[in-house]
Every structure is written in C-alpha cells, then in structure tokens.
PDB file of N, CA and C in Angstrom:
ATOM      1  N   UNK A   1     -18.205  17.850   0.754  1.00  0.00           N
ATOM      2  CA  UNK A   1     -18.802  16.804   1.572  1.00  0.00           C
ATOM      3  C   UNK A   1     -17.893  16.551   2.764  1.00  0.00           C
ATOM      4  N   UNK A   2     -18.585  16.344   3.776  1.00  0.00           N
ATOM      5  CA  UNK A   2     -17.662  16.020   5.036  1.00  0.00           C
ATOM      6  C   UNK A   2     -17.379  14.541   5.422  1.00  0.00           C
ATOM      7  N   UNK A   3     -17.662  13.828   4.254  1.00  0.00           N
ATOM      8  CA  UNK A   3     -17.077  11.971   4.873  1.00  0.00           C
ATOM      9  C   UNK A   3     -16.159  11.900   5.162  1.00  0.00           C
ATOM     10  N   UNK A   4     -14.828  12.328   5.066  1.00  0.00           N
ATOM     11  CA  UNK A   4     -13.715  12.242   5.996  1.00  0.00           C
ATOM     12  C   UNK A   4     -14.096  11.872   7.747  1.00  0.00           C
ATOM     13  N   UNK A   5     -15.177  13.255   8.015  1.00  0.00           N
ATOM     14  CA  UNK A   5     -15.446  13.306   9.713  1.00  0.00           C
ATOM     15  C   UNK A   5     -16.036  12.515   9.549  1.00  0.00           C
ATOM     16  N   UNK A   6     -16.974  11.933   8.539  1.00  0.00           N
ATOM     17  CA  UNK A   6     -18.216  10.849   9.238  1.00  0.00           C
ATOM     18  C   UNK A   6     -16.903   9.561   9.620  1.00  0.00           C
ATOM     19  N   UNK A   7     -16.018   9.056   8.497  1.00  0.00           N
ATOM     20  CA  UNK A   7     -15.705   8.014   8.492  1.00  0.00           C
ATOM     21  C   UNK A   7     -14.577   8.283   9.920  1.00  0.00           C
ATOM     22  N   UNK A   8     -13.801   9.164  10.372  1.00  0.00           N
ATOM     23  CA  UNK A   8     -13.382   8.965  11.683  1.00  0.00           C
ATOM     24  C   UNK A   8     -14.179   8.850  13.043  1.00  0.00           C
ATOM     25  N   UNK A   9     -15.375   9.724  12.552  1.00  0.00           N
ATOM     26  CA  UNK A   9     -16.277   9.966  13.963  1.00  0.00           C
ATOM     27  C   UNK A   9     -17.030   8.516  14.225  1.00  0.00           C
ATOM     28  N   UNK A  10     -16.596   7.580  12.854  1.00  0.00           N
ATOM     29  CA  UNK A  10     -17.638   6.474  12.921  1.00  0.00           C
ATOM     30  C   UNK A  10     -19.317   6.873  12.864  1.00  0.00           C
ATOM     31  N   UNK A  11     -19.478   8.077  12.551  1.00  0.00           N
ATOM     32  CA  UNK A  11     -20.993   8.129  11.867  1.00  0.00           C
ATOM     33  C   UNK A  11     -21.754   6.697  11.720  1.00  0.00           C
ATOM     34  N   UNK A  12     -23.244   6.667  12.438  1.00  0.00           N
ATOM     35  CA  UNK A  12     -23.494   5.494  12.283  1.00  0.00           C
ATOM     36  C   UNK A  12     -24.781   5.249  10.435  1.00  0.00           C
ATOM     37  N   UNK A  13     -24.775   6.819  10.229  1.00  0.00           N
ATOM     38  CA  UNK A  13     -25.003   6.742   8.489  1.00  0.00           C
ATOM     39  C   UNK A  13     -23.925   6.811   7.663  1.00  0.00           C
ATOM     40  N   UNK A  14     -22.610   6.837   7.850  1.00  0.00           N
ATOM     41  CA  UNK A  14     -21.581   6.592   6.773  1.00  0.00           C
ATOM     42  C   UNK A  14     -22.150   5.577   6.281  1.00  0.00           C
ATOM     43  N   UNK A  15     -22.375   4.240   6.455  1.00  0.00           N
ATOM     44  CA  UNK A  15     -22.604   3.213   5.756  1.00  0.00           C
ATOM     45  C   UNK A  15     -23.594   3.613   4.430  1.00  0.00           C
ATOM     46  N   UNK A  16     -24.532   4.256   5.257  1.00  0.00           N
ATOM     47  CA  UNK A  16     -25.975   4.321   4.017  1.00  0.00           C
ATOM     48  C   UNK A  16     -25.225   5.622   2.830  1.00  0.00           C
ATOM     49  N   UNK A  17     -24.629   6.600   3.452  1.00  0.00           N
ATOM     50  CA  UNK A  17     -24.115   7.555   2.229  1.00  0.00           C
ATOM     51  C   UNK A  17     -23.488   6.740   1.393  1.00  0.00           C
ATOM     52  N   UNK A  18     -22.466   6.011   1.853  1.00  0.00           N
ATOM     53  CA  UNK A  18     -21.568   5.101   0.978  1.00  0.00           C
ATOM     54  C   UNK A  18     -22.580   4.359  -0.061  1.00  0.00           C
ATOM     55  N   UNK A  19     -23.107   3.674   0.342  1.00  0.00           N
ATOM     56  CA  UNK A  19     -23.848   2.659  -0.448  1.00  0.00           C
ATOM     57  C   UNK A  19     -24.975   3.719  -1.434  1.00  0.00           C
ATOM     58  N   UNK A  20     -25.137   4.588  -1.216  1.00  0.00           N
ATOM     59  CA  UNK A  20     -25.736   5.723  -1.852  1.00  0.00           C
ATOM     60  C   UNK A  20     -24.939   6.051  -3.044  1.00  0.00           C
ATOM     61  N   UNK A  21     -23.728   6.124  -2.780  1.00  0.00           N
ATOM     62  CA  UNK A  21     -22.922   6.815  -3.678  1.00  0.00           C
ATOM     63  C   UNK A  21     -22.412   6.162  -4.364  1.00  0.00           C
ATOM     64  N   UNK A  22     -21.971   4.397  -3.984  1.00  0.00           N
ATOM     65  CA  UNK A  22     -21.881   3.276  -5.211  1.00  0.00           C
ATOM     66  C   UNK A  22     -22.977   3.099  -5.888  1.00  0.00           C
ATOM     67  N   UNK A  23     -24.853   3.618  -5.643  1.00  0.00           N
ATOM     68  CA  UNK A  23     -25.901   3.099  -6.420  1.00  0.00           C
ATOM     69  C   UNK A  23     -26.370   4.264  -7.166  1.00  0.00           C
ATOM     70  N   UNK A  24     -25.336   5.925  -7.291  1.00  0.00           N
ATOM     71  CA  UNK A  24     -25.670   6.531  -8.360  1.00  0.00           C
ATOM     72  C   UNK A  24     -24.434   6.482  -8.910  1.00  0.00           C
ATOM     73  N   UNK A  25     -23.540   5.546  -8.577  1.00  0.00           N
ATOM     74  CA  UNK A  25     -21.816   5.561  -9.249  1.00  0.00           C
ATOM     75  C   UNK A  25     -22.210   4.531 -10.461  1.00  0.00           C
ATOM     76  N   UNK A  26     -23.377   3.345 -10.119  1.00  0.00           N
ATOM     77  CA  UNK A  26     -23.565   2.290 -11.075  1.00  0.00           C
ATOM     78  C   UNK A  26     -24.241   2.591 -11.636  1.00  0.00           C
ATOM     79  N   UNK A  27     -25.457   3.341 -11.755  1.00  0.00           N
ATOM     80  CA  UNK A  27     -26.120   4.465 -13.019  1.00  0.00           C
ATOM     81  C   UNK A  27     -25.661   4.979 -13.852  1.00  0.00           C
ATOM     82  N   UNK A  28     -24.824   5.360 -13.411  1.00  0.00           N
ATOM     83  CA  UNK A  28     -23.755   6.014 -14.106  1.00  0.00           C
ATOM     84  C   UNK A  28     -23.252   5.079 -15.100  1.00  0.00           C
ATOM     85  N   UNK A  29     -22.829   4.174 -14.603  1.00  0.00           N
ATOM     86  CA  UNK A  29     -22.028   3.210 -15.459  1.00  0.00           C
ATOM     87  C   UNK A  29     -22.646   2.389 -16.394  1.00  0.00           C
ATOM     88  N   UNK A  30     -23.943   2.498 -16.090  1.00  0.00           N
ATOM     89  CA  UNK A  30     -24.999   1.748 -16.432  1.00  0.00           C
ATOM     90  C   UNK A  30     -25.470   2.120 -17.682  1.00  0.00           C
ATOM     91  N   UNK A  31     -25.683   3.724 -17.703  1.00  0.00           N
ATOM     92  CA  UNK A  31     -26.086   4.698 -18.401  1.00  0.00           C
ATOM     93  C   UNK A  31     -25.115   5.098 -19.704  1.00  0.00           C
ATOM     94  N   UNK A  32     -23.787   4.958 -19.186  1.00  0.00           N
ATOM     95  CA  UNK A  32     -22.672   4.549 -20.405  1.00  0.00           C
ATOM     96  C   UNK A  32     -23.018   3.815 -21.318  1.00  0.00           C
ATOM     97  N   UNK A  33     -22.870   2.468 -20.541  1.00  0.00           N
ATOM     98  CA  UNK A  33     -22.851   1.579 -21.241  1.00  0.00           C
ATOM     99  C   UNK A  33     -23.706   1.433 -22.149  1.00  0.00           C
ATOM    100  N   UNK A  34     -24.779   1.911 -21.884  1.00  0.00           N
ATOM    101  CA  UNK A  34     -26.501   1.696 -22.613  1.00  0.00           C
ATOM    102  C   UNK A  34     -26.187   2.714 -23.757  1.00  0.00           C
ATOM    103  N   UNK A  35     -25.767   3.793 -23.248  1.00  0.00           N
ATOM    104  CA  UNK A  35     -25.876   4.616 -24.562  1.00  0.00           C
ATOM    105  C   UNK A  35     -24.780   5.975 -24.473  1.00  0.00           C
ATOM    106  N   UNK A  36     -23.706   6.036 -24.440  1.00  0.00           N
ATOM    107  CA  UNK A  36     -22.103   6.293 -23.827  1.00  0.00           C
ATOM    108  C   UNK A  36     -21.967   6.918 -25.353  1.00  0.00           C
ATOM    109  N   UNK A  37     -21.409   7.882 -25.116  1.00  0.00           N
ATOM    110  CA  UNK A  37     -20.706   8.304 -26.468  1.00  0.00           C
ATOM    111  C   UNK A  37     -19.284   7.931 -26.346  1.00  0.00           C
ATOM    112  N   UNK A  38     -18.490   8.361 -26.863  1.00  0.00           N
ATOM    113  CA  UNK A  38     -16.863   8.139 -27.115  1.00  0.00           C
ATOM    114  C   UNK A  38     -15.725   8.764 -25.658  1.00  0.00           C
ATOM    115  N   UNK A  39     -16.728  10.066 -25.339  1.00  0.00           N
ATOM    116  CA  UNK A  39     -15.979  10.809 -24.318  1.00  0.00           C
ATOM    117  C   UNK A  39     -16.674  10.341 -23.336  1.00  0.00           C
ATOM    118  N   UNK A  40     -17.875   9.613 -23.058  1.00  0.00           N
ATOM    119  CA  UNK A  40     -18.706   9.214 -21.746  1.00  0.00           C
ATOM    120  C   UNK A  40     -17.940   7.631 -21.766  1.00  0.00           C
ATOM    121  N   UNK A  41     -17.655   7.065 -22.097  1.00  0.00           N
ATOM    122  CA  UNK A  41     -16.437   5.682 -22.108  1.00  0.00           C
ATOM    123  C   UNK A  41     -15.453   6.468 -21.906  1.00  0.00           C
ATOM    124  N   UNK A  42     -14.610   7.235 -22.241  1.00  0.00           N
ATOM    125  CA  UNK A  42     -13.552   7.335 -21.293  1.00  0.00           C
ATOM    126  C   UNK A  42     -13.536   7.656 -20.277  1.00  0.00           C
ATOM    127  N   UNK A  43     -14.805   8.225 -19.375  1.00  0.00           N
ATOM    128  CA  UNK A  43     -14.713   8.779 -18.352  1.00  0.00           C
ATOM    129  C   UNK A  43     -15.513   7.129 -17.508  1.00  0.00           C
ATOM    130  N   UNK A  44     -15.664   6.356 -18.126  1.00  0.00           N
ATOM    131  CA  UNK A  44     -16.240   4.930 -17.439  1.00  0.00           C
ATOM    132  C   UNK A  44     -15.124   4.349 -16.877  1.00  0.00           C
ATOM    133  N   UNK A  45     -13.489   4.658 -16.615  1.00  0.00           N
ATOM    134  CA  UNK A  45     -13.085   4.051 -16.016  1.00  0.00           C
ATOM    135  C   UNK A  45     -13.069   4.520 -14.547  1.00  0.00           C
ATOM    136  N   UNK A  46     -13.021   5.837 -14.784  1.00  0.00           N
ATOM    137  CA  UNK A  46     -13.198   6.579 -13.386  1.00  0.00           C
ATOM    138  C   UNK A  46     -14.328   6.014 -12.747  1.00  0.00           C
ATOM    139  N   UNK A  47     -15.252   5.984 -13.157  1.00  0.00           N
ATOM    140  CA  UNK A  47     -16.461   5.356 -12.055  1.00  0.00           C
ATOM    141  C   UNK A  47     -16.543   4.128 -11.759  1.00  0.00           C
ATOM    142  N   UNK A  48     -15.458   3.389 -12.778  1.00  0.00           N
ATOM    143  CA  UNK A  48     -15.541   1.927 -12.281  1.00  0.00           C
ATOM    144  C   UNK A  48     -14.715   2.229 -10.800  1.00  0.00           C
ATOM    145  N   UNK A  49     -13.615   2.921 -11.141  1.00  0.00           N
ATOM    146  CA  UNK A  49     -12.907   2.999 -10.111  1.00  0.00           C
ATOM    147  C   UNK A  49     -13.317   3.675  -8.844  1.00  0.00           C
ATOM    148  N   UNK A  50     -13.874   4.664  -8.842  1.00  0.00           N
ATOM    149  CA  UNK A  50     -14.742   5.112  -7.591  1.00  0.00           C
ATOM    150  C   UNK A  50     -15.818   4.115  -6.864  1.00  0.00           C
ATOM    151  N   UNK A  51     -16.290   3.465  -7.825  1.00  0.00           N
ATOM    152  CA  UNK A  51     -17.661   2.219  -7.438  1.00  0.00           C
ATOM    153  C   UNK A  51     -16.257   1.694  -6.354  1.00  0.00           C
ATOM    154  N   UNK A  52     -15.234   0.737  -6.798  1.00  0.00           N
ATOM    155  CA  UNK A  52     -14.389  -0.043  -6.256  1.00  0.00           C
ATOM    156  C   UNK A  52     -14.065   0.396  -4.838  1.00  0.00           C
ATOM    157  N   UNK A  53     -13.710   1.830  -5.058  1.00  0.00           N
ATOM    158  CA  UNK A  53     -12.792   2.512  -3.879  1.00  0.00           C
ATOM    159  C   UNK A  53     -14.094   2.381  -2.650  1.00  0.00           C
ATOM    160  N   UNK A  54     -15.319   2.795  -2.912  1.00  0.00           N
ATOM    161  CA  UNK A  54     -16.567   2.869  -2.353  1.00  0.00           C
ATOM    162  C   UNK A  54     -16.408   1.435  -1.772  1.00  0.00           C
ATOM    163  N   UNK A  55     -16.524   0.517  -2.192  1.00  0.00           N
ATOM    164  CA  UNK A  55     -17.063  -0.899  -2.180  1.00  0.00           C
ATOM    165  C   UNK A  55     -15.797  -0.844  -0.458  1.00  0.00           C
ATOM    166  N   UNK A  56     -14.327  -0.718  -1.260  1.00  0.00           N
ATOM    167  CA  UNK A  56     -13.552  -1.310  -0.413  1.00  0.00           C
ATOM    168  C   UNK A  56     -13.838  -0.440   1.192  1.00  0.00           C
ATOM    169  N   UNK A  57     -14.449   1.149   0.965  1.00  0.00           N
ATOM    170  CA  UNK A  57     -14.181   1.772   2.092  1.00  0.00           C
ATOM    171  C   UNK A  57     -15.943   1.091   2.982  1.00  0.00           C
ATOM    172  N   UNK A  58     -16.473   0.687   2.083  1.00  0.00           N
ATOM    173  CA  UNK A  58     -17.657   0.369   2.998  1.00  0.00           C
ATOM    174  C   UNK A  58     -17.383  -0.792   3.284  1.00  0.00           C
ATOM    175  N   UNK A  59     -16.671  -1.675   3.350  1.00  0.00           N
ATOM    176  CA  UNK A  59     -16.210  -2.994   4.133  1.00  0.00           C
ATOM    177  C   UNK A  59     -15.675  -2.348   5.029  1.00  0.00           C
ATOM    178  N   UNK A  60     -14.788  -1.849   5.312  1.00  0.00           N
ATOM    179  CA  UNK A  60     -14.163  -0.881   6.756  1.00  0.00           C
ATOM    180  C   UNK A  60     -15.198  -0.610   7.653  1.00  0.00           C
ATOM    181  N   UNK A  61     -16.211  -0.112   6.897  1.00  0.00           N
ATOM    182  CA  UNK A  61     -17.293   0.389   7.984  1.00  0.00           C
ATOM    183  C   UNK A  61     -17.513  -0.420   8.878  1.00  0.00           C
TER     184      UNK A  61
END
C-alpha cells in the first residue's frame, strides 16, 4: 500500500482509506470477541492497537 505518499502528498482521500481501515480493523475485533478462539484473542491486541494507531493518524489528517 502506498499511504506513506498519500499521507505526505496530503491526499485529499487519505482520510476516507483511514477510516476504512479502522471500520474493517473493528470487525475484526468485533468478530473476536463474538466468537474468537484462544489464538484469535491473542491476536485482538494487535488490532486494538492498529484501530488506535489509525484513530491517532487520522486526527493528523
């Protein structure tokens, strides 16, 4: 993926990819939670943490 260039070039769809990618990051998490086996919870912290990183880089935008 090339968001690096979007987010320097100021792309005026960075925003919408971003927010794209926190609303299949929370499916995700969503989808754990609902019905997560043992190894799909450990991998739920990572997406909490990507949701976050997302959140903080789309305030920048």
């Amino acid at each position: 993926m090339r968001s690096p260039l979007l987010f320097f070039d100021k792309d005026p769809l960075l925003k919408e990819l971003i927010e794209c990618r926190i609303k299949i990051e929370q499916g995700i998490i969503a989808s754990i939670r609902q019905k997560g086996s043992h190894t799909s919870f450990c991998k739920l912290a990572n997406s909490e943490i990507r949701v976050n990183k997302l959140n903080e880089l789309c305030r920048k935008v």
